[in-house]
Protein backbone atom coordinates (compact mmCIF):
# COMPACT_ATOMS: atom_id res chain seq x y z
CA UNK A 1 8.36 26.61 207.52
CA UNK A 2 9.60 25.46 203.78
CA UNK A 3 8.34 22.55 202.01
CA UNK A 4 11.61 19.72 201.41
CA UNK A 5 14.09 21.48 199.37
CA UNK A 6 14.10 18.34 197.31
CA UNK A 7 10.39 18.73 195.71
CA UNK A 8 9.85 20.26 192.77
CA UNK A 9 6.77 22.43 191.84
CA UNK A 10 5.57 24.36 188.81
CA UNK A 11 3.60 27.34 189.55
CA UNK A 12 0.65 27.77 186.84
CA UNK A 13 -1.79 30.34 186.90
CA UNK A 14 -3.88 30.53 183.76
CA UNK A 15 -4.40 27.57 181.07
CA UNK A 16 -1.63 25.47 183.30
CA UNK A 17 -3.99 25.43 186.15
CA UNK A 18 -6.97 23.10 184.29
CA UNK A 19 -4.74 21.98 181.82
CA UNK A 20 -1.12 20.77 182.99
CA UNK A 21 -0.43 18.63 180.43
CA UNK A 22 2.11 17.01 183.00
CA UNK A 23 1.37 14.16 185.68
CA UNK A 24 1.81 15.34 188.82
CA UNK A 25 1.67 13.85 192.40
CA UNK A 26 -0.21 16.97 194.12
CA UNK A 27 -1.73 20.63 193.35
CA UNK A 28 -2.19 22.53 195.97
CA UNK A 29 -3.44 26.58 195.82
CA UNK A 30 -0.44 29.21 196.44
CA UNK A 31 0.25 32.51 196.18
CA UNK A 32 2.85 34.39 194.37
CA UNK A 33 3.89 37.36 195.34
CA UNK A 34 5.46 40.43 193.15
CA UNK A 35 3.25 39.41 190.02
CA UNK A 36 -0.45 39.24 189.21
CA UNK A 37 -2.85 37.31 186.46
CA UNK A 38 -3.10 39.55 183.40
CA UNK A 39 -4.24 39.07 179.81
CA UNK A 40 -0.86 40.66 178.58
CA UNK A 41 0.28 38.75 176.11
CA UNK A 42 -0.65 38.72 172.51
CA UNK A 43 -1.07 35.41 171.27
CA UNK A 44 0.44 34.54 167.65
CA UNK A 45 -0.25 30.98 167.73
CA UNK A 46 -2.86 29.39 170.29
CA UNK A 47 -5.44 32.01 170.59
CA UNK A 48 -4.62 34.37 167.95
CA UNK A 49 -2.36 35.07 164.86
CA UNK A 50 -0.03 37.47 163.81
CA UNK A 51 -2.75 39.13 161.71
CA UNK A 52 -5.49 39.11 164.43
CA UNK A 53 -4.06 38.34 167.69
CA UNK A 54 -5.62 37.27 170.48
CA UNK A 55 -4.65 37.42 174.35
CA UNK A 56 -3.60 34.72 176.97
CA UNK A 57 -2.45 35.47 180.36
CA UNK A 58 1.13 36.46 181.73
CA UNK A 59 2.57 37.25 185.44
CA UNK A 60 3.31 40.85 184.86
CA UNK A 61 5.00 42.74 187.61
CA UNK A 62 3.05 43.94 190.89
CA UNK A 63 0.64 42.63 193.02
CA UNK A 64 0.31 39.10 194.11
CA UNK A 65 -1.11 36.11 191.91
CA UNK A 66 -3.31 33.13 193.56
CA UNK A 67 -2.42 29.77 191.33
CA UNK A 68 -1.92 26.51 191.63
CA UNK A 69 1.22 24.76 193.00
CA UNK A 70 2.40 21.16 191.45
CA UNK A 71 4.46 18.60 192.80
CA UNK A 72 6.18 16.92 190.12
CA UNK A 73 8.01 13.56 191.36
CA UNK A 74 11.84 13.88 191.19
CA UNK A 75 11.70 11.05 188.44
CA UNK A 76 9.50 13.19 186.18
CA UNK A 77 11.87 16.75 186.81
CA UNK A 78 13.72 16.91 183.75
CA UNK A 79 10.45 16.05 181.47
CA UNK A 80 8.45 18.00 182.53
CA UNK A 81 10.99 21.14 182.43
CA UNK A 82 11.46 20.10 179.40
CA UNK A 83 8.06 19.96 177.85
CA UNK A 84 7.12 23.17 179.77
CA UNK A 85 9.89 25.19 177.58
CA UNK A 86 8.36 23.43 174.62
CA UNK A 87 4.80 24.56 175.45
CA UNK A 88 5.47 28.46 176.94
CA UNK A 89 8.68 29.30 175.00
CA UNK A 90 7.20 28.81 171.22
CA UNK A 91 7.90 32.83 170.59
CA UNK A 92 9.79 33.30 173.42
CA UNK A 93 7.04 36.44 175.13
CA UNK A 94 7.39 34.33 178.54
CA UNK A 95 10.53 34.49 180.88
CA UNK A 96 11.49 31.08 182.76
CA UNK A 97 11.97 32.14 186.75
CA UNK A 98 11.72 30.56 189.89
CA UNK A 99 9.27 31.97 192.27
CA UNK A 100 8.87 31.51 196.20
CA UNK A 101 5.21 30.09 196.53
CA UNK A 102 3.38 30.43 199.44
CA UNK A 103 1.02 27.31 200.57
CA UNK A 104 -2.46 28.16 202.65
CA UNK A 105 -0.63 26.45 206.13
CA UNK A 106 1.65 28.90 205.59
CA UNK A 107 4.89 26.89 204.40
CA UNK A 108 6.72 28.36 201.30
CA UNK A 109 8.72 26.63 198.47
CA UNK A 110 10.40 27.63 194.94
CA UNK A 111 8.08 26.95 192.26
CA UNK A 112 9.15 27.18 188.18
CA UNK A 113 7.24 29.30 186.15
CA UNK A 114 6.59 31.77 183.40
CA UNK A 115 6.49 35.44 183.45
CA UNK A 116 5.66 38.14 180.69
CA UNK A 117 8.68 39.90 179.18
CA UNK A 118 7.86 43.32 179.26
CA UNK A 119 10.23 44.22 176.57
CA UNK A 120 8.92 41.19 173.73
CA UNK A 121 7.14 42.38 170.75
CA UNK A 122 3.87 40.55 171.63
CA UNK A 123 3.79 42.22 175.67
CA UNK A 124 0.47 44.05 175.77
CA UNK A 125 0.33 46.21 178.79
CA UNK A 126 -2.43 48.38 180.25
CA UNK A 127 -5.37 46.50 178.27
CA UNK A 128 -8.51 47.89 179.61
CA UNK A 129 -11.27 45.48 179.86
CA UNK A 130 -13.65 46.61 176.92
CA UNK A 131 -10.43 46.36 174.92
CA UNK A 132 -9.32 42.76 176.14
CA UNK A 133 -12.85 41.65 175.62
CA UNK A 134 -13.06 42.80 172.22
CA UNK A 135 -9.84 41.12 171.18
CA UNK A 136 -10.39 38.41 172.73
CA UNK A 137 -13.72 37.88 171.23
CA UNK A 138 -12.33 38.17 167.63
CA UNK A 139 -9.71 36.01 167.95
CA UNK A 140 -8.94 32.16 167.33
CA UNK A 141 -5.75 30.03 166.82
CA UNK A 142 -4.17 26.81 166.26
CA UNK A 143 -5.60 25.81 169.84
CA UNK A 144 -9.13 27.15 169.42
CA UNK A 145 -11.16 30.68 170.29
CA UNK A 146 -9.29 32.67 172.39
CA UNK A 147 -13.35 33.47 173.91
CA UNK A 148 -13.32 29.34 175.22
CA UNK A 149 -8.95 30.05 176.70
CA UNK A 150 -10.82 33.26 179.01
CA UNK A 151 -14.03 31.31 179.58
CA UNK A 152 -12.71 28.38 180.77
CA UNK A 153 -9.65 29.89 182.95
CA UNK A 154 -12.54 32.05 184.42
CA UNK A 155 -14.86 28.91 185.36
CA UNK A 156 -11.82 27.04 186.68
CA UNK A 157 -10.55 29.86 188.82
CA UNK A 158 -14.17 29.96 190.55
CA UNK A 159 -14.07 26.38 190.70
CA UNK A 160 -10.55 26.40 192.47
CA UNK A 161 -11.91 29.04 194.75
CA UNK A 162 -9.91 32.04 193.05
CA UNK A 163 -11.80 35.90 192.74
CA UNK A 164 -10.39 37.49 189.64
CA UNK A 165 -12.38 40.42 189.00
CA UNK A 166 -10.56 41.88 186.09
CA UNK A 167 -10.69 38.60 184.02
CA UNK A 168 -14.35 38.17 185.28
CA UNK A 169 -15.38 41.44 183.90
CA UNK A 170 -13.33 40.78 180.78
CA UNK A 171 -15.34 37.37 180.43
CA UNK A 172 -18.58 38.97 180.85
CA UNK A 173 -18.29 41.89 178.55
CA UNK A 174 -16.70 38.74 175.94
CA UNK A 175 -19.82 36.96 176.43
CA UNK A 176 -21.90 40.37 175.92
CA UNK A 177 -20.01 40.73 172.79
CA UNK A 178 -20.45 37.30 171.61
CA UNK A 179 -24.70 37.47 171.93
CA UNK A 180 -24.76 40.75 169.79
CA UNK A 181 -22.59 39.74 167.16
């Protein structure tokens, strides 16, 4: 069973998720296979800068990724494409795709969204989490500490029902970092 071919969704699955910045008519949790939630992307801007990056989250390759599904009205398609690629392409790190989402009932549908480009200066595979946590703890951008981006995808993932152990351990080891400093 597939959702109308005529709806649109976006597919977000970090800061998207509690913070759209798009209207919307529904959000639904999905699944998308082939990628999963990492912090693999080194942030030059939001959470970070080019002399002390931090890390936000990118579908990297493998596994399967829980998220939330949009639907965007028809009316609304081409602006909120368009201020998505304004908000995820500012250096270009994220890939624009269309993924088959998969709704709890069981129907599927074609969801836009970003992935990590493996081969982009600012990719930053195989983190483990004492080194995420550190980096993320030392970093800040133009959008704030890169500590509140993990905190509050963390809290919002629990509240939508979503188990992400890596980030969890990530945010707790943060936190641990944050006391003793």
């Amino acid at each position: 069973m597939t959702a109308d071919m005529d709806e649109f969704w976006v597919f977000g699955y970090g800061s998207l998720m509690w913070n759209p910045g798009f209207d919307y008519e529904a959000r639904e949790i999905v699944t998308a296979q082939g990628f999963h939630r990492a912090l693999c992307i080194h942030s030059w801007v939001h959470r970070g800068t080019r002399e002390n990056p931090g890390l936000v989250l990118g579908l990297d390759r493998g596994g399967s990724c829980k998220g939330a599904g949009f639907r965007v009205a028809p009316s609304d398609r081409d602006d909120v494409i368009a201020y998505l690629r304004e908000r995820e392409l500012v250096t270009n790190v994220y890939l624009e795709r269309w993924l088959k989402i998969k709704f709890r009932d069981g129907r599927t549908a074609t969801a836009l969204t970003y992935i990590a480009d493996r081969k982009h200066l600012q990719y930053a595979a195989g983190l483990t989490v004492d080194d995420a946590a550190r980096i993320v703890a030392a970093s800040e951008g133009k959008s704030g500490r890169n500590a509140d981006y993990v905190a509050n995808t963390v809290e919002h993932l629990k509240q939508l029902g979503i188990r992400d152990h890596w980030m969890e351990a990530v945010a707790e080891k943060m936190q641990a970092i944050l006391q003793a400093a």
